[in-house]
N, C-alpha and C. Protein backbone atom coordinates (compact mmCIF):
# COMPACT_ATOMS: atom_id res chain seq x y z
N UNK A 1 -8.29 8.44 14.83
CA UNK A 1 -7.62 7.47 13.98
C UNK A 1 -6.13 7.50 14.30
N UNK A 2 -5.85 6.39 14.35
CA UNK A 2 -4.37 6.09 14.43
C UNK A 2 -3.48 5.12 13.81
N UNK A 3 -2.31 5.77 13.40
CA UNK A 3 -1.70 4.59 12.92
C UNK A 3 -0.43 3.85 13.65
N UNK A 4 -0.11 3.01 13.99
CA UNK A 4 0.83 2.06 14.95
C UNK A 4 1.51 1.14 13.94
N UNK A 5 2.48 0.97 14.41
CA UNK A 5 3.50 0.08 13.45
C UNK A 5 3.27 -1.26 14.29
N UNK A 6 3.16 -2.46 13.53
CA UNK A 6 3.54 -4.03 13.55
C UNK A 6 2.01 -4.60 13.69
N UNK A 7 1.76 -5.35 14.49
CA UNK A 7 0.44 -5.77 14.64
C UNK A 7 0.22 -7.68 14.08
N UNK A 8 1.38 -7.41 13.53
CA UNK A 8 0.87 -8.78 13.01
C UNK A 8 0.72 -10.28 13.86
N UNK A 9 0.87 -9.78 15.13
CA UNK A 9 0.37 -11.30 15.88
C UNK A 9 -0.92 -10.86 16.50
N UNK A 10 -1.72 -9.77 16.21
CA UNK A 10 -2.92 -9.35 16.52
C UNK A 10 -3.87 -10.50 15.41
N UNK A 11 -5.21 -11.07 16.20
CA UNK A 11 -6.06 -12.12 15.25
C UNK A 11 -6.72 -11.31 14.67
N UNK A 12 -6.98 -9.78 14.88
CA UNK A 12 -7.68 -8.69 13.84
C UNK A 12 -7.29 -8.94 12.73
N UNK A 13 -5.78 -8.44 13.19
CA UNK A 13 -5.15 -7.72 11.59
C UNK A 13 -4.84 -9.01 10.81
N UNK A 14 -4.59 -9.97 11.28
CA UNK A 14 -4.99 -11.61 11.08
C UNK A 14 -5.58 -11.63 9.44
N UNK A 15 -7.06 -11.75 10.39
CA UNK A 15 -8.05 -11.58 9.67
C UNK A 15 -8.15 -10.69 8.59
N UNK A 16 -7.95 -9.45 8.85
CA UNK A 16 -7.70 -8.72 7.97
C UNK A 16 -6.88 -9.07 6.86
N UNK A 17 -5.66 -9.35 7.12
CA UNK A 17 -4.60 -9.61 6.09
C UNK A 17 -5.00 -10.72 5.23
N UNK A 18 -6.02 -12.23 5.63
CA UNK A 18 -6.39 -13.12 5.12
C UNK A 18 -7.46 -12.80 3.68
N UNK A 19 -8.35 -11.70 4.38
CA UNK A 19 -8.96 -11.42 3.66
C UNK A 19 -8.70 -10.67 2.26
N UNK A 20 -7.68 -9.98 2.91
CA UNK A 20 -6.85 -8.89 1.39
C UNK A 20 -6.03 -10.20 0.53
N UNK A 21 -5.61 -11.30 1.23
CA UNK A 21 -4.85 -12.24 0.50
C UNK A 21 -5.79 -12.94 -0.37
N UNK A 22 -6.86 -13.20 0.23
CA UNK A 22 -7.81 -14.20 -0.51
C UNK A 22 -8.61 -13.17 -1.48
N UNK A 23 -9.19 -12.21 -1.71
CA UNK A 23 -9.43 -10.98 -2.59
C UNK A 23 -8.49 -10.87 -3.20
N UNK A 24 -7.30 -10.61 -2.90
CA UNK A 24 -6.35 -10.06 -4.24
C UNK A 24 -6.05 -11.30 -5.57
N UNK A 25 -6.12 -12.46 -4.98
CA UNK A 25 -5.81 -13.63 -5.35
C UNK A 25 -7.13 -14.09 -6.69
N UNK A 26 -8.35 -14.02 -6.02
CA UNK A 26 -9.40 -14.33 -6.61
C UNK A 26 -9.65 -13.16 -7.78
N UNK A 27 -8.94 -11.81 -7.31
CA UNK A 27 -9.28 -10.86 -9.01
C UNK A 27 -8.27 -10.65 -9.36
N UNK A 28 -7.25 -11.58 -9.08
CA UNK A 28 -6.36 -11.37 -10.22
C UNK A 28 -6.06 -12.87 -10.89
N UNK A 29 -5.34 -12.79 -11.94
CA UNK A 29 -5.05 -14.02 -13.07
C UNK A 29 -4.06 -14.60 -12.03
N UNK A 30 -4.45 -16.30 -12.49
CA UNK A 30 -3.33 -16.93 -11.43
C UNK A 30 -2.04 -16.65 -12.16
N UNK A 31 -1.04 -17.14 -11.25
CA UNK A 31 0.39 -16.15 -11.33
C UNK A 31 0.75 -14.96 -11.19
N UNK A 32 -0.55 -14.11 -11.15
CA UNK A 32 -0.13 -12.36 -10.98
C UNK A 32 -0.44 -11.51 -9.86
N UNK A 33 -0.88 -12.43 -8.74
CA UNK A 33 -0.65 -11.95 -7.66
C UNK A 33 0.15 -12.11 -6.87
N UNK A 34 0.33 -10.57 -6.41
CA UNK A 34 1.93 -10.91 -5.76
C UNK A 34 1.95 -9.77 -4.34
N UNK A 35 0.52 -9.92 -3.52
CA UNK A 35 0.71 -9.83 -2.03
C UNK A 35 0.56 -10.97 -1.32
N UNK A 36 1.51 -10.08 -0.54
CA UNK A 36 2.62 -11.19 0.73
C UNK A 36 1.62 -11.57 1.71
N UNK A 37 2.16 -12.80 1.93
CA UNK A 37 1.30 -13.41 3.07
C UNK A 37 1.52 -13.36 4.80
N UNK A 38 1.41 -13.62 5.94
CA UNK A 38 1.72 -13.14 6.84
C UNK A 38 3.44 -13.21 7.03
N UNK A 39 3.68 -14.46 6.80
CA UNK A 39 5.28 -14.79 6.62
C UNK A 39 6.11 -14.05 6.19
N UNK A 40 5.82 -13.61 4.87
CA UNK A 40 6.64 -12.61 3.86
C UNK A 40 5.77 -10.98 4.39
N UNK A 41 5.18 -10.61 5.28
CA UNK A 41 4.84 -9.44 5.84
C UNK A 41 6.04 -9.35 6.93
N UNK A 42 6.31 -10.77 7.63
CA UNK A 42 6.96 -10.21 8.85
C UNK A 42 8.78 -10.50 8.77
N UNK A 43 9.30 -9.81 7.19
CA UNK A 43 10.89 -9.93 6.87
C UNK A 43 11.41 -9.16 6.93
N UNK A 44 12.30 -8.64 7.37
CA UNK A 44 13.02 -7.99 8.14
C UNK A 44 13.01 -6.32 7.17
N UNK A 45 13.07 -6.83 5.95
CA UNK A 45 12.87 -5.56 5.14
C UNK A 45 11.33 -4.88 4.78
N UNK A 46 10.71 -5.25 5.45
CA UNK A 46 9.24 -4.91 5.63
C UNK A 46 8.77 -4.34 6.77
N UNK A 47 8.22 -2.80 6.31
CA UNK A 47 7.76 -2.21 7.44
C UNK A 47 6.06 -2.53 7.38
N UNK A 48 5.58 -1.95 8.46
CA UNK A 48 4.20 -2.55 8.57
C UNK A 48 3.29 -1.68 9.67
N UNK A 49 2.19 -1.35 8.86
CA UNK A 49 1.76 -0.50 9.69
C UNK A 49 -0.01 -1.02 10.00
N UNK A 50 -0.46 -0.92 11.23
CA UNK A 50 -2.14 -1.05 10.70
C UNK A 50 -2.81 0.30 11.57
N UNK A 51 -4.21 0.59 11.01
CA UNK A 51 -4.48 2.20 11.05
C UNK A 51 -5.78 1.64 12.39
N UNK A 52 -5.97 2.32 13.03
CA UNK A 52 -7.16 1.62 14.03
C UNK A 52 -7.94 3.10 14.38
N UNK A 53 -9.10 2.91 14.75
CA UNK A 53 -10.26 4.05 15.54
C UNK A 53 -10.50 3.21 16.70
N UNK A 54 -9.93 3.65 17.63
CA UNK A 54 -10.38 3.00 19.23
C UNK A 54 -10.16 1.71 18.64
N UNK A 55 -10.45 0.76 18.91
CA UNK A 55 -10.18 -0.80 18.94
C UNK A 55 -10.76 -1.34 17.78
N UNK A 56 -11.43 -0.42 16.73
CA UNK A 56 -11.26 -1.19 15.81
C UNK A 56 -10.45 -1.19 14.16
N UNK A 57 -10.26 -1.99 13.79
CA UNK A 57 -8.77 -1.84 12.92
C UNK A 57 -10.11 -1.85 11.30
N UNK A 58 -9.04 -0.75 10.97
CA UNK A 58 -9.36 -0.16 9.61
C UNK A 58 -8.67 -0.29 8.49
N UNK A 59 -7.66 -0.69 8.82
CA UNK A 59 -7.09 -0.93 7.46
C UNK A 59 -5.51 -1.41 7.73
N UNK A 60 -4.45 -1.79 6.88
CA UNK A 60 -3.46 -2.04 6.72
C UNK A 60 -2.38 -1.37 5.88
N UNK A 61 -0.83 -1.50 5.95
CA UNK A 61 -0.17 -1.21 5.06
C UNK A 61 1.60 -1.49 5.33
N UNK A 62 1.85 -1.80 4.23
CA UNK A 62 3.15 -2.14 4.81
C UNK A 62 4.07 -1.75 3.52
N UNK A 63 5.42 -1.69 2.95
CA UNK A 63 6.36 -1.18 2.76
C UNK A 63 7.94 -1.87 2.92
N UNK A 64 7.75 -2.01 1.56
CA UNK A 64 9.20 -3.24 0.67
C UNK A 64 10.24 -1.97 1.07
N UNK A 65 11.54 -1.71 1.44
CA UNK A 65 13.01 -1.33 1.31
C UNK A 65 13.48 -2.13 -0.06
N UNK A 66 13.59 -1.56 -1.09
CA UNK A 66 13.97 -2.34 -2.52
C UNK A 66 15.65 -2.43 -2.38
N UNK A 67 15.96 -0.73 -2.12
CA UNK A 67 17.31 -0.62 -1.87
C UNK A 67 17.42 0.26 -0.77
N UNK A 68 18.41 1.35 -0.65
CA UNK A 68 18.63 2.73 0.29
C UNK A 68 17.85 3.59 -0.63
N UNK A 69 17.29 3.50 -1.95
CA UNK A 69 16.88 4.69 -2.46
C UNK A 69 16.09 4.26 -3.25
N UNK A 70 15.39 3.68 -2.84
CA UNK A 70 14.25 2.79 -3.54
C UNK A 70 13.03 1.92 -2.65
N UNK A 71 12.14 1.89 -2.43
CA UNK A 71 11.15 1.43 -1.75
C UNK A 71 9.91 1.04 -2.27
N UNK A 72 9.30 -0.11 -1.94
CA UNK A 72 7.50 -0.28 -2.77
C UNK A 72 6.90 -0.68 -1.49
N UNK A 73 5.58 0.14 -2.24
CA UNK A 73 4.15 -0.13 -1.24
C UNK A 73 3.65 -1.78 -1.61
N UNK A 74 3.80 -2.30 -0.62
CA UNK A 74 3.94 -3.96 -0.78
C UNK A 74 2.35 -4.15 -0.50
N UNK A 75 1.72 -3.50 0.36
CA UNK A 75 0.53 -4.25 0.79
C UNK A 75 -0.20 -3.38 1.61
N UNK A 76 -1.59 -2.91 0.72
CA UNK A 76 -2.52 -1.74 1.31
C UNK A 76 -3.41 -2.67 1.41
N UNK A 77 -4.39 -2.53 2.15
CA UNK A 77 -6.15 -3.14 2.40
C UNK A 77 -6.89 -1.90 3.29
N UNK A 78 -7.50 -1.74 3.11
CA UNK A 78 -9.26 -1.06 3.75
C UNK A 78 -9.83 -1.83 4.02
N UNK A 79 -10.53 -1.76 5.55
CA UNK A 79 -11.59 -3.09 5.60
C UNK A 79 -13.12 -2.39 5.07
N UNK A 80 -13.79 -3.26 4.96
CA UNK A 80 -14.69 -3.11 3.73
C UNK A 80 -15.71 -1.94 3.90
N UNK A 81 -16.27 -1.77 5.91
CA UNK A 81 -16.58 -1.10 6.51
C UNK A 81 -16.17 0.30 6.66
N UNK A 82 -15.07 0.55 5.95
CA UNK A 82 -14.12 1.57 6.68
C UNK A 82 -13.86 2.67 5.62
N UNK A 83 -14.20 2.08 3.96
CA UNK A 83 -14.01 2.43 3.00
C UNK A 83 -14.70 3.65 2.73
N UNK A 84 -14.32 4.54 1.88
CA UNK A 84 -14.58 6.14 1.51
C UNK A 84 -14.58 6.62 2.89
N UNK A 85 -13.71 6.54 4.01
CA UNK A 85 -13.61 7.94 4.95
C UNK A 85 -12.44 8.18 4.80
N UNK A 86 -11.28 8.06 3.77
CA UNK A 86 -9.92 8.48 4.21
C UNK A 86 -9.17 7.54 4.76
N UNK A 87 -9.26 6.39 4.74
CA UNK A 87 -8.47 5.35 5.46
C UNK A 87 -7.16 5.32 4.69
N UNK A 88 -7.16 4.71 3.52
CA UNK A 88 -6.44 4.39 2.23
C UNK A 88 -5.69 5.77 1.78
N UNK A 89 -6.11 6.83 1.65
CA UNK A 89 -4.83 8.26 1.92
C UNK A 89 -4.24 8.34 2.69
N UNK A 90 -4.64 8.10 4.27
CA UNK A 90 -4.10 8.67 5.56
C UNK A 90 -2.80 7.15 5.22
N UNK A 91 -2.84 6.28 5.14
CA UNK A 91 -1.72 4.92 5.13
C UNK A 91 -1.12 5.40 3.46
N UNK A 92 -1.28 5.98 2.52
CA UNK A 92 -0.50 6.53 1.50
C UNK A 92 0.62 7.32 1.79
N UNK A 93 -0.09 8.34 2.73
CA UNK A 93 0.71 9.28 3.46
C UNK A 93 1.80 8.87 4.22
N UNK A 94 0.99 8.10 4.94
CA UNK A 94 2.15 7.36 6.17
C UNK A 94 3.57 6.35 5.47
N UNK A 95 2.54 5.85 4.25
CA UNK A 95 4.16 4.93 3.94
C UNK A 95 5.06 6.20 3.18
N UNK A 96 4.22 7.20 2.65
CA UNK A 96 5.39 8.27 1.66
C UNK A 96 6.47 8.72 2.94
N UNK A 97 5.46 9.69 4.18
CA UNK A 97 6.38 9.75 4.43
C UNK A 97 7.40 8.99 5.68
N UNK A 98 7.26 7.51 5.93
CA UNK A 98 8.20 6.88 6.16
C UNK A 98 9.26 7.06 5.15
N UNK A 99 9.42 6.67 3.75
CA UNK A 99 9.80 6.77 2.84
C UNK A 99 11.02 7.74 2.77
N UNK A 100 10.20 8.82 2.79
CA UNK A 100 11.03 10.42 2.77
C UNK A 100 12.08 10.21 4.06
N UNK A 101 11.44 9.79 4.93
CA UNK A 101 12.47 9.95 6.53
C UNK A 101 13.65 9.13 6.21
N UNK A 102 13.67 7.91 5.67
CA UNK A 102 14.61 7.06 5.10
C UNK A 102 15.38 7.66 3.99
N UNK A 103 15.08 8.96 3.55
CA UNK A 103 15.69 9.31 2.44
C UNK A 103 15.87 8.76 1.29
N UNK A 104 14.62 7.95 0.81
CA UNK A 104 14.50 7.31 -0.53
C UNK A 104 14.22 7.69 -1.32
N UNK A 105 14.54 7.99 -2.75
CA UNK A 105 13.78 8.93 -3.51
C UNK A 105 12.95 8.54 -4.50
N UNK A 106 12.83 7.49 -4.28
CA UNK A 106 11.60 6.77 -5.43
C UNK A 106 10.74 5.83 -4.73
N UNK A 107 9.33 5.81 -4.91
CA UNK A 107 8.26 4.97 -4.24
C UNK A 107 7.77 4.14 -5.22
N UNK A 108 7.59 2.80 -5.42
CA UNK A 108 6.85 2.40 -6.52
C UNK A 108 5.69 1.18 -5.69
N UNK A 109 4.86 0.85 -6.81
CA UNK A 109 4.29 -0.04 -6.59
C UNK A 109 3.61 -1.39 -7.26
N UNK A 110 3.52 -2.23 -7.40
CA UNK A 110 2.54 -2.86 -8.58
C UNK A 110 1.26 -3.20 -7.83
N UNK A 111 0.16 -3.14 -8.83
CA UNK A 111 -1.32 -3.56 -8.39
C UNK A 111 -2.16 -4.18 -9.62
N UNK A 112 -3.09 -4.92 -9.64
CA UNK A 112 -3.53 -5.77 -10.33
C UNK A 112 -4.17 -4.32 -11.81
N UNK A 113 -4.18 -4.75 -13.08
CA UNK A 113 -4.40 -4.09 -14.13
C UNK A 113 -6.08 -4.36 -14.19
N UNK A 114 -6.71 -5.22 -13.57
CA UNK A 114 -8.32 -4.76 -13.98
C UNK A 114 -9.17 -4.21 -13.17
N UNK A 115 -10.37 -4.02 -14.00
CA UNK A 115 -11.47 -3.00 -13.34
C UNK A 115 -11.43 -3.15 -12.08
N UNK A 116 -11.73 -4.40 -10.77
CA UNK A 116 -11.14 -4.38 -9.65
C UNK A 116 -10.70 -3.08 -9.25
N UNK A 117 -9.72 -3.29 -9.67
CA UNK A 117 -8.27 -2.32 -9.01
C UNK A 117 -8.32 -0.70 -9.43
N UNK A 118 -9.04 -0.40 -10.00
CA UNK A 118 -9.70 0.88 -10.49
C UNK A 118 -9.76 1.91 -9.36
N UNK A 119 -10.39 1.41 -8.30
CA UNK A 119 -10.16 2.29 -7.12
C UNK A 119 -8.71 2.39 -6.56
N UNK A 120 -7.83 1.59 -6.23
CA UNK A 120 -6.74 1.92 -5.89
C UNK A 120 -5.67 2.68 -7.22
N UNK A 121 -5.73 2.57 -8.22
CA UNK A 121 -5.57 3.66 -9.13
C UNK A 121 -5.85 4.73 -9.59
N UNK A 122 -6.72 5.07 -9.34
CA UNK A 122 -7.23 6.40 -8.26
C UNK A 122 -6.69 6.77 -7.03
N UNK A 123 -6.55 6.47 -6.25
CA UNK A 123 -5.71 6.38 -4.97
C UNK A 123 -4.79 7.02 -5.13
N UNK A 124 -3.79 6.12 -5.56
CA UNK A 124 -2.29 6.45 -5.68
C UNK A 124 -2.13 7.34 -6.77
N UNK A 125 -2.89 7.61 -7.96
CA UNK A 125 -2.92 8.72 -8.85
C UNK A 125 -2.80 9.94 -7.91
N UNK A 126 -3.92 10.29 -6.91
CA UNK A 126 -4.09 11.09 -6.21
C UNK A 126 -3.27 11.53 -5.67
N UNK A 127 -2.39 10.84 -5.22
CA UNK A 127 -1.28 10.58 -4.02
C UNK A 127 0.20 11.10 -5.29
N UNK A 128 0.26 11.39 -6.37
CA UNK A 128 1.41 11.56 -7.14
C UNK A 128 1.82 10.46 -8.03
N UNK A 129 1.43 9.41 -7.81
CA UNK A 129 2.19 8.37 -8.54
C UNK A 129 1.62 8.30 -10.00
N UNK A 130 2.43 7.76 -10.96
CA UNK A 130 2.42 7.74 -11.98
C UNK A 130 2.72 6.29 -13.00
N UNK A 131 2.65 6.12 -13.53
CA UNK A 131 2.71 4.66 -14.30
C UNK A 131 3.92 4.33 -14.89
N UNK A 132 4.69 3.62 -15.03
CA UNK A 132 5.90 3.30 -14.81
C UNK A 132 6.27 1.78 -15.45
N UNK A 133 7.38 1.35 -15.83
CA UNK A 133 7.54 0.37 -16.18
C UNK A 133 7.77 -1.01 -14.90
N UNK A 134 8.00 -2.22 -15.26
CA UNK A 134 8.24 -2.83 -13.78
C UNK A 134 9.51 -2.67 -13.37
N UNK A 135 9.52 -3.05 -11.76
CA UNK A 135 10.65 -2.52 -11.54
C UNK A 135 11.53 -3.56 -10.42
N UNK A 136 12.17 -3.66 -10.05
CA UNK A 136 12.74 -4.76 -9.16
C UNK A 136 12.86 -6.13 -9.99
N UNK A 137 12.31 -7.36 -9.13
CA UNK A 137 12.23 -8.49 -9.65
C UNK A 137 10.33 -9.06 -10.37
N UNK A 138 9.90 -7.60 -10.72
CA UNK A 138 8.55 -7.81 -11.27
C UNK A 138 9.23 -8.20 -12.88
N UNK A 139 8.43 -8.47 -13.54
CA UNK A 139 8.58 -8.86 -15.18
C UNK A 139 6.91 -8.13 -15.84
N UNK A 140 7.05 -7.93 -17.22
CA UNK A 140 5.89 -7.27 -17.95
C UNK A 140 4.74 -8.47 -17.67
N UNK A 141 3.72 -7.75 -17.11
CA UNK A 141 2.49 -8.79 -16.88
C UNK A 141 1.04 -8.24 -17.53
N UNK A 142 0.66 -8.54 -18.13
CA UNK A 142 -0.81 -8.00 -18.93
C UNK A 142 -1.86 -7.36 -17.27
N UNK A 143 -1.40 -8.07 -16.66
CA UNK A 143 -2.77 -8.24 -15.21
C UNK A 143 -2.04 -7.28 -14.02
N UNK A 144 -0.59 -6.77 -14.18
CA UNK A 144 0.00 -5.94 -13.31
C UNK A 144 0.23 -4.37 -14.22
N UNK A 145 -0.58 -3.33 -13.22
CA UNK A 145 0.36 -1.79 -13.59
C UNK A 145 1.14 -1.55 -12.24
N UNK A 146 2.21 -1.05 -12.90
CA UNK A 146 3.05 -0.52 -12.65
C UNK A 146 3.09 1.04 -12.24
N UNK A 147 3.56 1.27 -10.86
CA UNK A 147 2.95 2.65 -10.63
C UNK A 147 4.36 3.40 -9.68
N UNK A 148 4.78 4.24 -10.25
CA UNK A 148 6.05 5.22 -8.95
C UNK A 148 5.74 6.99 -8.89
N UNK A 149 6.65 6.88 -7.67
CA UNK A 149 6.38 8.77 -7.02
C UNK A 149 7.58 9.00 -6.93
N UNK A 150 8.35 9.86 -7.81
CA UNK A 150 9.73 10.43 -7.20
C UNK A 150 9.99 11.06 -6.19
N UNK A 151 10.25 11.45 -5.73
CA UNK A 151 10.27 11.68 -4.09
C UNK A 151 11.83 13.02 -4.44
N UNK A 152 12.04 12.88 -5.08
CA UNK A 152 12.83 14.00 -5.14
C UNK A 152 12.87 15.47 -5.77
N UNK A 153 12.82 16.12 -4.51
CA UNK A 153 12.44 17.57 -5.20
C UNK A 153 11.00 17.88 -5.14
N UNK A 154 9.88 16.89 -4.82
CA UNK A 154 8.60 16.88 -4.69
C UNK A 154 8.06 17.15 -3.21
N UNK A 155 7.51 18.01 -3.09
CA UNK A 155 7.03 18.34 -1.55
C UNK A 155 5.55 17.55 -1.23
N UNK A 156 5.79 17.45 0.26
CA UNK A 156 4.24 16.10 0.81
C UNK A 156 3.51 17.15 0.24
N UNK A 157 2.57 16.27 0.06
CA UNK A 157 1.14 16.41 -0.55
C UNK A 157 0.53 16.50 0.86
N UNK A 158 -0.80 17.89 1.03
CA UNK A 158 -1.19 18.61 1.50
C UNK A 158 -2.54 17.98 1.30
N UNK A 159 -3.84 17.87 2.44
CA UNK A 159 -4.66 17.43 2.27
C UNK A 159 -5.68 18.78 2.35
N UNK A 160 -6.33 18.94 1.45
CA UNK A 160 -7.63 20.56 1.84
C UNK A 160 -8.71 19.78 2.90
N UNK A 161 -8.80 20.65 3.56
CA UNK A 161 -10.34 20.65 4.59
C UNK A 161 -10.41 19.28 5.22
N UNK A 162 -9.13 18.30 5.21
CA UNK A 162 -9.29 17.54 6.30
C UNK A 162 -9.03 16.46 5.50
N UNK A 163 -9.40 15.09 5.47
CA UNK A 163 -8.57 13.93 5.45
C UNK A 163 -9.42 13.89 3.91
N UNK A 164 -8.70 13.17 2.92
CA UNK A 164 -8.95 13.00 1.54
C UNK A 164 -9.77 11.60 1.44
N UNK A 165 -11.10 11.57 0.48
CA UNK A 165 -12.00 10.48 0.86
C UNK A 165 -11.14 9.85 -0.87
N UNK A 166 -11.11 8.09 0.18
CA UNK A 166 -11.06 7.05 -1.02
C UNK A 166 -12.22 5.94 -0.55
């Protein structure tokens, strides 16, 4: 498994990204989704990563710069195939510690508030994060939680016996 930064003129990750757009869209309330589409993936303050096994692509993730000391996880996907081996930790990891290297000390994120989204709240629970008010240019939404990791003073998270299953 590997993870490589950019990808986005690849018709995989394409695809991929279409599919996380059109899913996120359909379980959440209109107005309260708020992942980026290929356009707003490829702005200058957006990092971007996709995770691959030999040639085929497993998942996605990319990463808002809010400020110098502030950052959000803008946009995770698992492809559907790929799900419970660790895909979705190993790209947790990778955006924290991009994160850390930048010397940011706060990670946040928003993700849709219903059952849906249950698994990725788990996830990022796992991963340190914690529930939080909104933050940036989000506003209080019944259909969005709110989720951050302080990053300061907190040491990476250590995986036991090999890659952590989501």
């Amino acid at each position: 498994m590997r993870i490589i930064s950019g990808g986005l003129d690849d018709r995989r990750v394409i695809a991929l990204l279409e599919t996380h757009l059109a899913t996120a869209r359909a379980e959440t309330a209109p107005g309260s989704a708020h992942a980026l589409d290929l356009s707003g993936l490829k702005s200058p303050n957006i990092a971007f990563w996709s995770i691959w096994e030999g040639e085929v692509l497993l998942g996605v993730g990319a990463f808002k710069a809010l400020s110098p000391e502030h950052g959000e996880v803008k946009s995770m996907h698992v492809a559907r195939d790929a799900r419970g081996r660790g895909i979705g930790s190993a790209m947790v990891r990778h955006i924290i510690a991009h994160a850390r290297s930048a010397g940011m000390a706060r990670v946040s994120l928003e993700t849709g508030s219903w059952d849906f989204f249950r698994p990725a709240h788990a996830l990022y629970r796992r991963h340190g994060f914690v529930d939080c008010p909104p933050f940036g240019d989000y506003r209080p939404d019944p259909n969005s939680r709110f989720m951050m990791l302080d990053l300061r003073g907190v040491p990476p998270k250590a995986s036991v016996g090999g890659a952590e299953k989501d």
